[in-house]
C-alpha atoms as a PDB file:
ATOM      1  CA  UNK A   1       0.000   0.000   0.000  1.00  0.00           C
ATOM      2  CA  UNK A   2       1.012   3.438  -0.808  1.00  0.00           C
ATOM      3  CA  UNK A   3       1.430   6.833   1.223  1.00  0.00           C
ATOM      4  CA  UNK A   4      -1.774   7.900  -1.069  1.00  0.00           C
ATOM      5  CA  UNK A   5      -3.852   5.259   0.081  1.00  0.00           C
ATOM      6  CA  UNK A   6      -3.137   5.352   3.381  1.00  0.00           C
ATOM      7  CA  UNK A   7      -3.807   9.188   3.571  1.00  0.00           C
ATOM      8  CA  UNK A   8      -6.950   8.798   1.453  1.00  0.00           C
ATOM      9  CA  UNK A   9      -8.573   5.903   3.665  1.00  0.00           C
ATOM     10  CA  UNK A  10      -7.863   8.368   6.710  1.00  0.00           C
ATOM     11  CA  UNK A  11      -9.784  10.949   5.233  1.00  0.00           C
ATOM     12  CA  UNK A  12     -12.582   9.134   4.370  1.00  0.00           C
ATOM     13  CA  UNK A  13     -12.703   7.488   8.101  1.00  0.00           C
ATOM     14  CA  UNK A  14     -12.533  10.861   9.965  1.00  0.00           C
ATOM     15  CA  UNK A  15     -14.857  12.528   6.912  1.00  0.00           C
ATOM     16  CA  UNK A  16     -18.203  10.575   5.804  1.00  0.00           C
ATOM     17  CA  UNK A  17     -19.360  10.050   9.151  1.00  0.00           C
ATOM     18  CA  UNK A  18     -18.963  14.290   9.289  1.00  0.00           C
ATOM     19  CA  UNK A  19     -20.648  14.165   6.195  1.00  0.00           C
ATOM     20  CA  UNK A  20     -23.153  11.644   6.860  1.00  0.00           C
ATOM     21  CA  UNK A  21     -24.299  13.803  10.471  1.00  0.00           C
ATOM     22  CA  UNK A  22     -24.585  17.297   8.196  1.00  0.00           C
ATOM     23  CA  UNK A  23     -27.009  15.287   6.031  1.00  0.00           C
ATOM     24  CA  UNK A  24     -28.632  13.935   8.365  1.00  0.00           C
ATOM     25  CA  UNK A  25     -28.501  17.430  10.070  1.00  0.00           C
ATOM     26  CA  UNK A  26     -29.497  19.556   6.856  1.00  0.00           C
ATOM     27  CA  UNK A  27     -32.616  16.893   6.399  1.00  0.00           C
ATOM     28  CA  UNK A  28     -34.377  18.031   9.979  1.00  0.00           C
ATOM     29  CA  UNK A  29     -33.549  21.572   9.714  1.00  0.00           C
ATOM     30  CA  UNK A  30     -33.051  22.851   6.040  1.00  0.00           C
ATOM     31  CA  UNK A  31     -36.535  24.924   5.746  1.00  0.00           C
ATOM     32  CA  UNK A  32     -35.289  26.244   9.488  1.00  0.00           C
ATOM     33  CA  UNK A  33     -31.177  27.214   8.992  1.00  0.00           C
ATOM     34  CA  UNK A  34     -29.949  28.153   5.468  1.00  0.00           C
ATOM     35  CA  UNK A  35     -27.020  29.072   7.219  1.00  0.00           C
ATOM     36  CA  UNK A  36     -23.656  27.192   7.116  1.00  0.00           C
ATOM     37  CA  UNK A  37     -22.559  28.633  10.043  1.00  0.00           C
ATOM     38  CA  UNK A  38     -25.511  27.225  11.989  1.00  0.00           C
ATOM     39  CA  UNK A  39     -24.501  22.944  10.412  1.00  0.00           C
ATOM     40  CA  UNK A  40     -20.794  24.205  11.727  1.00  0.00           C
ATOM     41  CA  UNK A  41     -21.658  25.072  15.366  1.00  0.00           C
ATOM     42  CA  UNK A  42     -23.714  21.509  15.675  1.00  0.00           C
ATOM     43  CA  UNK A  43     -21.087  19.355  14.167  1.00  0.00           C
ATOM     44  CA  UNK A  44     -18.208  21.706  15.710  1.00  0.00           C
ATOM     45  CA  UNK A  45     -16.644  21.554  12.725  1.00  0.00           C
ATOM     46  CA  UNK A  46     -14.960  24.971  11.469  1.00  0.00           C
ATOM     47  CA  UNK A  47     -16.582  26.351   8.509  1.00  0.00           C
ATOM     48  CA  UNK A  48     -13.428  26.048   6.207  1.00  0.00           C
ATOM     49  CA  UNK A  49     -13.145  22.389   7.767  1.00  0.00           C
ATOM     50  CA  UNK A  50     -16.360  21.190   6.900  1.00  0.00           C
ATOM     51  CA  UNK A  51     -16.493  22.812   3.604  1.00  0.00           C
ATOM     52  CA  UNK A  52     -13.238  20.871   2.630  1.00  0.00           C
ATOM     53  CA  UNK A  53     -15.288  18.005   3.735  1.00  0.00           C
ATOM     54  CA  UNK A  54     -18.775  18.621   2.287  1.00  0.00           C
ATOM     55  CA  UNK A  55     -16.562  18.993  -1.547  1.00  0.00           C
ATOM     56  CA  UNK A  56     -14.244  15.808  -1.001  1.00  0.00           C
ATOM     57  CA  UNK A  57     -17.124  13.648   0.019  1.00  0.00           C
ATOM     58  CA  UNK A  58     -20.284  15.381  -2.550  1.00  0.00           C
ATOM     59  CA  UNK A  59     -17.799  17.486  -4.882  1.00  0.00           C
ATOM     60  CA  UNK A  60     -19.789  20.851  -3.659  1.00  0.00           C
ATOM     61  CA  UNK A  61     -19.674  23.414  -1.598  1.00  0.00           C
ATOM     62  CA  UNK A  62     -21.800  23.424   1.362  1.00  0.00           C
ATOM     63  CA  UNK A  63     -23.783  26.071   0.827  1.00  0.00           C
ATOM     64  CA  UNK A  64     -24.698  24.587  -2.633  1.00  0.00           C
ATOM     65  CA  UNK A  65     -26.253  21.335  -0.973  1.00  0.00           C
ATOM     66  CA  UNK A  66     -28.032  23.364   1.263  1.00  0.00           C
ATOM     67  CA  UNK A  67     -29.792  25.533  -1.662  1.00  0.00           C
ATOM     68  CA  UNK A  68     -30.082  22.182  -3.754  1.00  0.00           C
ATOM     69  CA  UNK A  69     -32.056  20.625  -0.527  1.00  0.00           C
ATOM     70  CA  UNK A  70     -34.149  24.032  -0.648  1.00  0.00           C
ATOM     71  CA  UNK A  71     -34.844  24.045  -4.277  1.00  0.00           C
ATOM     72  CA  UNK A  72     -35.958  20.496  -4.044  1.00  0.00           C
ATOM     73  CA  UNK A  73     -38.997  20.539  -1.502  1.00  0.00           C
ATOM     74  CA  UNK A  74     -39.675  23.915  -3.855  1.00  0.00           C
ATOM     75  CA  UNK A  75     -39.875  21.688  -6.420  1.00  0.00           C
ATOM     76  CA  UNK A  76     -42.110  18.934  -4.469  1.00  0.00           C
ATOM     77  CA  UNK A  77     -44.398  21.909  -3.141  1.00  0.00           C
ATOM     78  CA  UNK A  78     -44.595  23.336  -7.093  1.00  0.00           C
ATOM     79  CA  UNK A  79     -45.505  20.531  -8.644  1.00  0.00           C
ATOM     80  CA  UNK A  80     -47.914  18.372  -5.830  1.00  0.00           C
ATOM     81  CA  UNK A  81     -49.877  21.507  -4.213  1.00  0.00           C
ATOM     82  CA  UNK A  82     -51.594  24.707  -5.372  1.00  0.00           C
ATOM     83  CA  UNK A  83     -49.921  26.466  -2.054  1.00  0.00           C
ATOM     84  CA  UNK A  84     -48.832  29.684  -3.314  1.00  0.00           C
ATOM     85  CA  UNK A  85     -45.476  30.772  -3.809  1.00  0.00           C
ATOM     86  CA  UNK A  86     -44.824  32.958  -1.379  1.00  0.00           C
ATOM     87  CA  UNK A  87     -46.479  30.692   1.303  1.00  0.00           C
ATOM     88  CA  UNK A  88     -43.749  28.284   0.016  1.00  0.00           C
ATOM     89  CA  UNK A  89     -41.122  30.489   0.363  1.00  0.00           C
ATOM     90  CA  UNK A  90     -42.255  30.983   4.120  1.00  0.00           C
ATOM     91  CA  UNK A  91     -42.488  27.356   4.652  1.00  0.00           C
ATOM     92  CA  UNK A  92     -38.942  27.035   3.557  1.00  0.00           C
ATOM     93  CA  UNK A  93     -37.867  29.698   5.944  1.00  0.00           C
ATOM     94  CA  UNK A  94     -37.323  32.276   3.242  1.00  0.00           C
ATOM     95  CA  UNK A  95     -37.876  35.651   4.750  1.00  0.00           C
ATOM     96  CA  UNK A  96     -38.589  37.173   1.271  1.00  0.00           C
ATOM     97  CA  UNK A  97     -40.253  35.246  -2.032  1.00  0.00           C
ATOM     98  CA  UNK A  98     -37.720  37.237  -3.827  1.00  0.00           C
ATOM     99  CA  UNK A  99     -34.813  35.248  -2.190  1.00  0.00           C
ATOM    100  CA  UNK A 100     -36.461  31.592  -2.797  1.00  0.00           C
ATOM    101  CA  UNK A 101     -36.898  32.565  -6.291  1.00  0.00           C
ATOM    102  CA  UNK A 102     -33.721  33.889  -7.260  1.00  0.00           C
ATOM    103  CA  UNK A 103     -31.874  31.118  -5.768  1.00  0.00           C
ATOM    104  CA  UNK A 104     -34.737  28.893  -7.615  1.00  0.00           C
ATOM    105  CA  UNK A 105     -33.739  30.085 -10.633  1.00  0.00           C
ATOM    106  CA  UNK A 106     -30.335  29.756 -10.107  1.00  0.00           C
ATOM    107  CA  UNK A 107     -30.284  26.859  -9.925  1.00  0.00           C
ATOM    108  CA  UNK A 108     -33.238  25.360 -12.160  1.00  0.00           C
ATOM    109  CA  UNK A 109     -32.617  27.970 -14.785  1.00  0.00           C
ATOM    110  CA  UNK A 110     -36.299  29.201 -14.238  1.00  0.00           C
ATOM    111  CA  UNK A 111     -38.497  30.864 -11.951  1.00  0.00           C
ATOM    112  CA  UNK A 112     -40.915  29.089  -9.597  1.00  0.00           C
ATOM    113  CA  UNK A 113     -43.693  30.655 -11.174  1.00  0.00           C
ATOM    114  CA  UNK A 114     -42.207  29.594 -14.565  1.00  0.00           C
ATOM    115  CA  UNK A 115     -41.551  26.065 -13.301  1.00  0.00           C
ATOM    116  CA  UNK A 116     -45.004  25.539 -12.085  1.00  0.00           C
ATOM    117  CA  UNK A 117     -46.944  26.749 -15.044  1.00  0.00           C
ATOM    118  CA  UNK A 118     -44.353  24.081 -17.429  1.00  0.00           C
ATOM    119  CA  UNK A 119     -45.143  21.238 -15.279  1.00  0.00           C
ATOM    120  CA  UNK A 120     -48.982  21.459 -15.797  1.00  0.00           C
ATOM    121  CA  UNK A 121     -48.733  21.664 -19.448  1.00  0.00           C
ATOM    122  CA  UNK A 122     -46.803  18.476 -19.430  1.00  0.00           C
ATOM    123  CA  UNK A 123     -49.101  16.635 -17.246  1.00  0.00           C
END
């Protein structure tokens, strides 16, 4: 065995299971704590520590899993309810529609609105 392996195999022991506990973590408490500083103080894990993590274990950054989690149950709430939008963005612990939307388009390339109205000419 190499000095690679043997360095790698350490990361992944000390790393998935800090991975593994912000999942887990993100799952009960995404539509409460967008914050990454808030996932860092429970796993007391330093922010540039766990973000080292989060993007050798998932390849992203942290706050990108936590928006992809949030645009997600957008996505569930969009297409399976007739809740409005901004209720949605409350729900999600947006303080402002605006926010969930821009970060909603981000990263689906279209608004909520937009989103919404293409699913139910497809179905």
């Amino acid at each position: 065995i190499n000095e690679q392996a043997i360095h790698t195999t350490h990361h992944d022991y000390e790393e998935r299971p800090i991975c593994q506990k912000f999942m887990t973590l993100l799952e009960h408490n995404f539509s409460k704590c967008h914050d990454v500083s808030y996932y860092c103080e429970q796993l007391s894990v330093a922010p540039c520590r766990l973000s080292k993590i989060i993007g050798r274990v998932l390849g992203r950054c942290t706050k990108q899993i936590i928006e992809e989690r949030l645009v997600l149950e957008g996505k569930r709430y969009l297409l399976y309810t007739n809740v409005p939008i901004k209720e949605i963005a409350s729900m999600l612990g947006y303080s402002d529609p605006f926010h969930m939307s821009k970060t909603f388009k981000r990263l689906v390339g279209v608004t909520p609105h937009a989103f919404r109205e293409q699913q139910r000419t497809l179905a």
